[in-house]
Protein backbone atom coordinates (compact mmCIF):
# COMPACT_ATOMS: atom_id res chain seq x y z
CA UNK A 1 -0.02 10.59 33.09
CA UNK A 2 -3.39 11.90 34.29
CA UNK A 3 -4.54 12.23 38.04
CA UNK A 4 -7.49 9.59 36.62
CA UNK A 5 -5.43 6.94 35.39
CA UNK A 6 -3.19 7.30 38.33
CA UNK A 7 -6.19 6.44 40.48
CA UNK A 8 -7.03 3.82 38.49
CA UNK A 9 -3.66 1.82 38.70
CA UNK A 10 -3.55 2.25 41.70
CA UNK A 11 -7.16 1.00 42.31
CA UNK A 12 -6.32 -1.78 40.06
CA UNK A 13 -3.46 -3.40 42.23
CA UNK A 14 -5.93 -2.89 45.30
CA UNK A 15 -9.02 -4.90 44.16
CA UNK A 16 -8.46 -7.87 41.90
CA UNK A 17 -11.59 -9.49 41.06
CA UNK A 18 -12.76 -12.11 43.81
CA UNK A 19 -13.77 -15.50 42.65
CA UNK A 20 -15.36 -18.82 44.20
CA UNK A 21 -14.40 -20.57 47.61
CA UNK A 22 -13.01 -23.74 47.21
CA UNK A 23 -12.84 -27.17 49.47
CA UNK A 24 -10.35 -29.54 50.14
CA UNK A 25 -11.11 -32.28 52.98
CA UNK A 26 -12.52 -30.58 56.14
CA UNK A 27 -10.91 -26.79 55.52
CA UNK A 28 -13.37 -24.31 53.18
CA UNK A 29 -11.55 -21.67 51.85
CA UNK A 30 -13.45 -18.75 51.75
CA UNK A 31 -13.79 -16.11 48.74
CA UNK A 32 -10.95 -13.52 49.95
CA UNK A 33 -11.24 -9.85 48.95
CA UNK A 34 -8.19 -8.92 46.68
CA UNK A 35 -6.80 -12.35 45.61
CA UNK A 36 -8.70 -15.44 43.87
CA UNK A 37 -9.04 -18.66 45.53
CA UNK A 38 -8.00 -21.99 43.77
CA UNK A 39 -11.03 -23.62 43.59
CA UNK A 40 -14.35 -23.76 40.80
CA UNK A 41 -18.13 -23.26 41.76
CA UNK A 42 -21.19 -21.63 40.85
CA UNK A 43 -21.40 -18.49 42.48
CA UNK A 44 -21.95 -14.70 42.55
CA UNK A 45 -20.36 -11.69 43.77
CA UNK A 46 -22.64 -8.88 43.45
CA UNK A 47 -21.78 -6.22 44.67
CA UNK A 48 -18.29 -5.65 45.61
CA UNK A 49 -17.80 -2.13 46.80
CA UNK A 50 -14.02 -0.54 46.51
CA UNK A 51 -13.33 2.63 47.73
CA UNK A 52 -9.71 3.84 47.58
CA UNK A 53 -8.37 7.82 48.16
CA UNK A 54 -5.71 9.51 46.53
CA UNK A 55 -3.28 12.21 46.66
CA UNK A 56 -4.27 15.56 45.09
CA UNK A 57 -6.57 15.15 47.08
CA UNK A 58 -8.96 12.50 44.38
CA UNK A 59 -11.15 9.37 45.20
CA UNK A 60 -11.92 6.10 43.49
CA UNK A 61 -14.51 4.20 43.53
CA UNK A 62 -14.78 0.71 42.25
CA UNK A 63 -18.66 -1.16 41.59
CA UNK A 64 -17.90 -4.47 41.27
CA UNK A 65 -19.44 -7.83 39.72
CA UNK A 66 -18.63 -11.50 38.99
CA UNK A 67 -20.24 -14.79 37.91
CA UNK A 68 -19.13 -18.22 38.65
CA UNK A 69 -20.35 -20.76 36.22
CA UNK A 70 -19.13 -24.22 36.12
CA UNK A 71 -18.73 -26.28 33.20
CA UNK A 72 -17.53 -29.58 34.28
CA UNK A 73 -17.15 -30.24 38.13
CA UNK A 74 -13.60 -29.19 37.78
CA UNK A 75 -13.89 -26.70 35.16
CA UNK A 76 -15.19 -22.92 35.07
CA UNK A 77 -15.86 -19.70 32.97
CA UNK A 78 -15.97 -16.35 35.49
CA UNK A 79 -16.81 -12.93 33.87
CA UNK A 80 -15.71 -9.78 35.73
CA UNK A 81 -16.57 -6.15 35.54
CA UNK A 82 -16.99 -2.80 37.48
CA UNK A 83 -18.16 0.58 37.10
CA UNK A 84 -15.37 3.04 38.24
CA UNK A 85 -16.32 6.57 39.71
CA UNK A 86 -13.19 8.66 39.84
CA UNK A 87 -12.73 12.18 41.51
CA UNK A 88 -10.09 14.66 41.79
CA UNK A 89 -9.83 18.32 42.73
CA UNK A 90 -9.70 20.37 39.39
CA UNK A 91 -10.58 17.77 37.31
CA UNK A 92 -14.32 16.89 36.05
CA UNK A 93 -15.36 13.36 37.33
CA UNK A 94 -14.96 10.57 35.29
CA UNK A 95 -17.57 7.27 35.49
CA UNK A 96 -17.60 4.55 32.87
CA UNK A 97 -17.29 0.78 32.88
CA UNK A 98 -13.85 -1.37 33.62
CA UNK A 99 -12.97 -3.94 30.92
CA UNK A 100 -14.84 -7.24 31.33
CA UNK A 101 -12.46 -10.14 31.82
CA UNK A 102 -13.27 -13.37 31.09
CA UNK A 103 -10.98 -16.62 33.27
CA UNK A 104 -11.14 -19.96 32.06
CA UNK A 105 -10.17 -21.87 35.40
CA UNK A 106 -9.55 -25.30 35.77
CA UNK A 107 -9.04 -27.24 39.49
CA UNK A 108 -6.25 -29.71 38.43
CA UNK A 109 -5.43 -31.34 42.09
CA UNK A 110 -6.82 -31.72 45.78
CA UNK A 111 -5.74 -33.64 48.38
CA UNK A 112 -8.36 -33.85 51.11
CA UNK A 113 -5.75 -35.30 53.97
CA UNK A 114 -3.21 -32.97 53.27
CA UNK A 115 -6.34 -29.91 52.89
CA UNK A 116 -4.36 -28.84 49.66
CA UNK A 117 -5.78 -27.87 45.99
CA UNK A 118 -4.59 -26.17 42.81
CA UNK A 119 -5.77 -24.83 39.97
CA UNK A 120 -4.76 -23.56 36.54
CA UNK A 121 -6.02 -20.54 35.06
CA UNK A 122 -6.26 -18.12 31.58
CA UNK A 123 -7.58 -14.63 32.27
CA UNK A 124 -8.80 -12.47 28.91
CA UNK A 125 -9.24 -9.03 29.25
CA UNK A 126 -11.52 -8.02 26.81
CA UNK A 127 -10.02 -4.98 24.24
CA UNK A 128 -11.96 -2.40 22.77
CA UNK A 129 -15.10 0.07 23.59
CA UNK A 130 -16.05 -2.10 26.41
CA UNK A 131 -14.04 -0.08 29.10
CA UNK A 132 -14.51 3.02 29.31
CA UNK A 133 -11.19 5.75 28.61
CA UNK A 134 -11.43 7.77 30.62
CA UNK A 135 -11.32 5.76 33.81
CA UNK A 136 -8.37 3.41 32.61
CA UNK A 137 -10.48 1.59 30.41
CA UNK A 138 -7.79 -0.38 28.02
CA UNK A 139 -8.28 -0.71 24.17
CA UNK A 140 -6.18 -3.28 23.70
CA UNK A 141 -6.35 -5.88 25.93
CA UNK A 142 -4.49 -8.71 27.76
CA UNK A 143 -4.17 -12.10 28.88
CA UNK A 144 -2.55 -13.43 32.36
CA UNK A 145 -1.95 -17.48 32.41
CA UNK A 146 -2.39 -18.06 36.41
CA UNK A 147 -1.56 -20.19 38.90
CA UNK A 148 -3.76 -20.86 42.29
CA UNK A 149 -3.14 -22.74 45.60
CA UNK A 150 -4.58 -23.19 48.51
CA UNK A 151 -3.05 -24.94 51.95
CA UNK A 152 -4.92 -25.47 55.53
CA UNK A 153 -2.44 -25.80 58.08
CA UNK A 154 -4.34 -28.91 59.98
CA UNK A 155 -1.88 -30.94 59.59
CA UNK A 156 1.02 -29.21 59.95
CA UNK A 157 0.47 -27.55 63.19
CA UNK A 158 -1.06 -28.13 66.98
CA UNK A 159 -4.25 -27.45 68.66
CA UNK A 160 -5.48 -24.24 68.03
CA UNK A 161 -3.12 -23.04 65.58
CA UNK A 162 -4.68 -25.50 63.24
CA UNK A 163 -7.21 -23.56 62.09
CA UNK A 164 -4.34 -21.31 60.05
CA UNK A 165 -4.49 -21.14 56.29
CA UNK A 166 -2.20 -19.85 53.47
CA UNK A 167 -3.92 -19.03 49.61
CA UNK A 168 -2.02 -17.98 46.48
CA UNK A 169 -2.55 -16.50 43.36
CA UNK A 170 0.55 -15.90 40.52
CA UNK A 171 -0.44 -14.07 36.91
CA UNK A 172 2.04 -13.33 34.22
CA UNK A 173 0.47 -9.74 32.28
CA UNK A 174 0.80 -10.45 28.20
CA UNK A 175 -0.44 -6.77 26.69
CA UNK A 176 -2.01 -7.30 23.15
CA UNK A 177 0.10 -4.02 23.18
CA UNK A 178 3.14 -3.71 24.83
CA UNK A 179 4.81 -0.61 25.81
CA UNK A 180 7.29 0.99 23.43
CA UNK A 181 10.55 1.96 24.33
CA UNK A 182 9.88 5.82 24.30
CA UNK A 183 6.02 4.86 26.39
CA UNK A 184 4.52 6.54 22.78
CA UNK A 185 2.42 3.87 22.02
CA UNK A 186 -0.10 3.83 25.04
CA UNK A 187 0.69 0.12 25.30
CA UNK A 188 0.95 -1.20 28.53
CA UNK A 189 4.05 -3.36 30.43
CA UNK A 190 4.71 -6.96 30.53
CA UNK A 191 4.09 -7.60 34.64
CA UNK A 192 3.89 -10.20 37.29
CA UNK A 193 1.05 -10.05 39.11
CA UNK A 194 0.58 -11.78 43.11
CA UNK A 195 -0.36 -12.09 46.18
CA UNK A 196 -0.94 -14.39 49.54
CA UNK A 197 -3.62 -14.38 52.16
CA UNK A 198 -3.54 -15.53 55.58
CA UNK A 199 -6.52 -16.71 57.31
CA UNK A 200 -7.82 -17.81 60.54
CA UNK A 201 -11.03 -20.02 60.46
CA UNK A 202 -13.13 -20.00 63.45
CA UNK A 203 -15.66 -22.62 61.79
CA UNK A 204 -12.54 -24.80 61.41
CA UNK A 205 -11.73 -24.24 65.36
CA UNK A 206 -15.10 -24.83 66.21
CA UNK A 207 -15.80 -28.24 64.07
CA UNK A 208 -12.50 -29.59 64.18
CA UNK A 209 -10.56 -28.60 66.97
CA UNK A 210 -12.57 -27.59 70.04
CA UNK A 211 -16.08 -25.32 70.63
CA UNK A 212 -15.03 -22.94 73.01
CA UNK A 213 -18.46 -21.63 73.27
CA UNK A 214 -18.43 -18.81 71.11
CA UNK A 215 -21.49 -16.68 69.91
CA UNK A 216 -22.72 -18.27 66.81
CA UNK A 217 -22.05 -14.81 65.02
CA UNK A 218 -18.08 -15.29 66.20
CA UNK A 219 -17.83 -18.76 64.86
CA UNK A 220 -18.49 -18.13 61.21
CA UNK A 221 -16.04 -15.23 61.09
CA UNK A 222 -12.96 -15.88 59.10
CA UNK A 223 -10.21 -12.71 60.36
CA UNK A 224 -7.49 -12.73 57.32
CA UNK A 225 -4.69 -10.41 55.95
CA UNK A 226 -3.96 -10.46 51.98
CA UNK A 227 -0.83 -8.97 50.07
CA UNK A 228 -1.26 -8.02 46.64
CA UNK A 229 1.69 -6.64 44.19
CA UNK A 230 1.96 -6.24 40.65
CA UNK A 231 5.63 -5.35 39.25
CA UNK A 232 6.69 -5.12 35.82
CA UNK A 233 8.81 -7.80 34.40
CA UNK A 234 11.27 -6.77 31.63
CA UNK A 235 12.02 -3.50 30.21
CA UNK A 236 10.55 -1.50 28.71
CA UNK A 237 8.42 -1.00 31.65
CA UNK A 238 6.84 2.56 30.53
CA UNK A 239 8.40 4.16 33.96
CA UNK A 240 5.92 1.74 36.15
CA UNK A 241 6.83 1.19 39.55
CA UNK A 242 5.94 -2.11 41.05
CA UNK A 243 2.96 -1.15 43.45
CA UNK A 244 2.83 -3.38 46.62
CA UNK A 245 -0.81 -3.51 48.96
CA UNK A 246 -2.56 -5.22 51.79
CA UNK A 247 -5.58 -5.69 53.15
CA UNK A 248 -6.90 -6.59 56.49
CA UNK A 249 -10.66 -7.65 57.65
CA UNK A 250 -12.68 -10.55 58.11
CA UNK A 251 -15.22 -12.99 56.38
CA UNK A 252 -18.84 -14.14 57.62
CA UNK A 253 -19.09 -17.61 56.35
CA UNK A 254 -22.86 -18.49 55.87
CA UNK A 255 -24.32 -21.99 54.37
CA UNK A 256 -25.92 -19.87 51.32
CA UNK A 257 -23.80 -16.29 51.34
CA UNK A 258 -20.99 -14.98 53.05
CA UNK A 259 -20.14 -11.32 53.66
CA UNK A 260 -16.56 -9.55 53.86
CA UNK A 261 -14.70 -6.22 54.38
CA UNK A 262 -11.25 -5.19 54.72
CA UNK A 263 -9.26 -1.94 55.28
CA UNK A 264 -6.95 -1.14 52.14
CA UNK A 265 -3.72 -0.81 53.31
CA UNK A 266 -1.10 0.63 50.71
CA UNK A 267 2.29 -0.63 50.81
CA UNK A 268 4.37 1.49 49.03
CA UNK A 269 4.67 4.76 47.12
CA UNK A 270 3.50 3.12 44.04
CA UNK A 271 0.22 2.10 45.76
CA UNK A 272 -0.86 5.74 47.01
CA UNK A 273 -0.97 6.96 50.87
CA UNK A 274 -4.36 6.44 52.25
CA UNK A 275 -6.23 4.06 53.54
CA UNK A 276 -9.37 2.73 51.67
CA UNK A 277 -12.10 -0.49 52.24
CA UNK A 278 -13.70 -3.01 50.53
CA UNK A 279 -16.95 -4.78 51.26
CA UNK A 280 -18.45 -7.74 49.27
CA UNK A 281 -21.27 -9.93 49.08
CA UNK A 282 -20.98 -13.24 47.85
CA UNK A 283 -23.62 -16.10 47.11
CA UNK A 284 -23.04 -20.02 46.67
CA UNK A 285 -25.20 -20.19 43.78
CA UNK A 286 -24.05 -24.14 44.14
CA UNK A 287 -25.86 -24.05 47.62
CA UNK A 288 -28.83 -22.10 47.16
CA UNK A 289 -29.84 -23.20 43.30
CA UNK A 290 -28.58 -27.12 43.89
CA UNK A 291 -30.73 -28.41 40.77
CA UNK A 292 -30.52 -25.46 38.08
CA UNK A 293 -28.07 -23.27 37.76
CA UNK A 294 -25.96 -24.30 40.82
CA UNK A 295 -24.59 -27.29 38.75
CA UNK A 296 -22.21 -28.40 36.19
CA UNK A 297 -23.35 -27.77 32.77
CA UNK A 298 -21.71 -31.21 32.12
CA UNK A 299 -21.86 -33.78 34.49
C-alpha cells in the first residue's frame, strides 16, 4: 500500500464529516468535530480545516465542506466533500477531491424532559471519477446505515455537573466492492464505524444552573473530548487494522455561527503517531436565513 493512501486512512478515521447541532428541551448540542450529532437543520460547515502528520515523515491535509438542508422538520439531505493535499518525502504531492457523500437523516425521537434525541441515518458515498485516485479517492463506493444519539446529563446528575453531555454516532461500512480474499480486487472491507463525545456546556451552566460571572467569551465555550474508531467486521478484512482516535478542544457557541478546534490525538498504531488539529466554522443557516433557505422545504 502506498505512503498516500496510508495517509489517507488514516486521515479518514480522524475527520468524519461534521453535521448539524441538534436540541432537545433546554440542552443544545453543538456540531462536534469528528462525530455527527443526532439532530436535522439547515446549516453549513464551510470550511473545515484537517491537518494530520505522518510517519515517513508525510502530511495530510483535509479542505472540508458540508450542507445541511432540511426537507421536512424532521427530515434532511447533507452533502459532504473535501479537497485532500497529501505530502511525503520522496514522493510527488498528490491533491484531488474526496468522494462526495450524500446522508439521508431522519430525527425519529426527542424527549425534551429527559434532554434525549435520536436519529436514523443512510450515508452514500458516491463511486466513480468524483474522488480523486490518487488521494484515496474510491471508485466504487459505499453505503453506512447509522445510528445517532444524543443525552444531556441534567437530569441525571447535581449542580454543576449538570451541564455534562454524552453524543453517539454507530455506521455499519457496506463496500459496493468488497475485499477479496487474496486483497486483489482493490475492494475495500466490511467495517464498523463509531465514536462518543463528551462535552461540557458552559451556556448550559450559565442559563440553567448558576452564572458564576464569567466573561461572556467563557460562557459560550463548549470544552469536549471525542473518540472515533473504525474496525473491520468480518474477514476478509484486506490486512486492515482497526484504527482508534481522539480529539480534544472546545466549541464557541454563537446565536448565528459557532467556531471549533481540537488537537488530533491518535490512539493506536493503526491511527499514525503524531499529533494533528482541526478547526471548523459552522453557520445556522436556520438562524440567520429564518424565511428562505433556513426552512423546511415541506412544512
Amino acid at each position: 500500500m502506498s505512503r498516500f493512501a496510508v495517509a489517507a486512512i488514516a486521515l479518514s478515521t480522524l475527520s468524519q464529516p461534521a453535521f448539524a447541532h441538534a436540541i432537545a428541551g433546554v440542552r443544545v448540542f453543538p456540531v462536534t468535530l469528528t462525530l455527527d450529532d443526532p439532530g436535522v437543520a439547515d446549516e453549513i460547515t464551510l470550511p473545515q480545516i484537517v491537518d494530520q502528520p505522518g510517519s515517513g515523515p508525510s502530511n495530510a491535509t483535509q479542505f472540508q465542506w458540508e450542507f445541511d438542508k432540511t426537507i421536512t422538520p424532521s427530515t434532511a439531505l447533507i452533502y459532504n466533500q473535501g479537497f485532500d493535499i497529501l505530502t511525503a518525502t520522496g514522493t510527488k504531492r498528490a491533491t484531488g477531491f474526496e468522494n462526495p457523500v450524500i446522508t439521508g437523516k431522519w430525527q425519529v425521537y426527542v424527549n425534551a424532559e429527559h434532554e434525549f434525541i435520536a436519529s436514523l441515518g443512510i450515508q452514500r458515498e458516491l463511486p466513480g471519477d468524483l474522488g480523486t485516485k490518487t488521494i484515496g479517492g474510491d471508485a466504487q463506493g459505499s453505503t453506512s446505515p447509522t445510528v445517532y444519539f444524543g443525552k444531556g446529563l441534567g437530569d441525571w446528575l447535581p449542580g454543576a455537573l449538570r451541564p455534562f453531555a454524552v453524543t453517539g454516532e454507530l455506521s455499519y461500512l457496506i463496500p459496493d466492492r468488497p475485499v477479496n480474499t487474496a486483497n486483489t480486487n482493490g475492494g475495500t472491507p466490511r467495517s464498523l464505524t463509531g465514536g462518543l463525545s463528551l462535552q461540557y456546556s458552559l451556556p448550559y451552566l450559565q442559563s440553567q444552573v448558576k452564572d458564576y460571572g464569567f466573561p461572556a467569551f467563557i460562557n459560550q465555550l463548549v470544552p469536549l473530548v471525542e473518540m472515533s474508531y473504525v474496525t473491520p467486521t468480518a474477514a476478509p478484512s484486506g490486512n486492515t487494522p482497526m484504527s482508534l482516535a481522539f480529539g480534544a478542544g472546545a466549541i464557541w457557541l454563537g446565536p448565528q455561527y459557532q467556531v471549533g478546534a481540537e488537537l488530533l490525538l491518535p490512539g493506536n498504531k493503526a491511527a499514525g503517531s503524531n499529533v494533528g488539529f482541526i478547526v471548523q466554522v459552522h453557520f445556522f443557516l436556520d438562524d440567520i436565513l429564518p424565511n428562505s433557505l433556513g426552512k423546511p422545504i415541506f412544512n
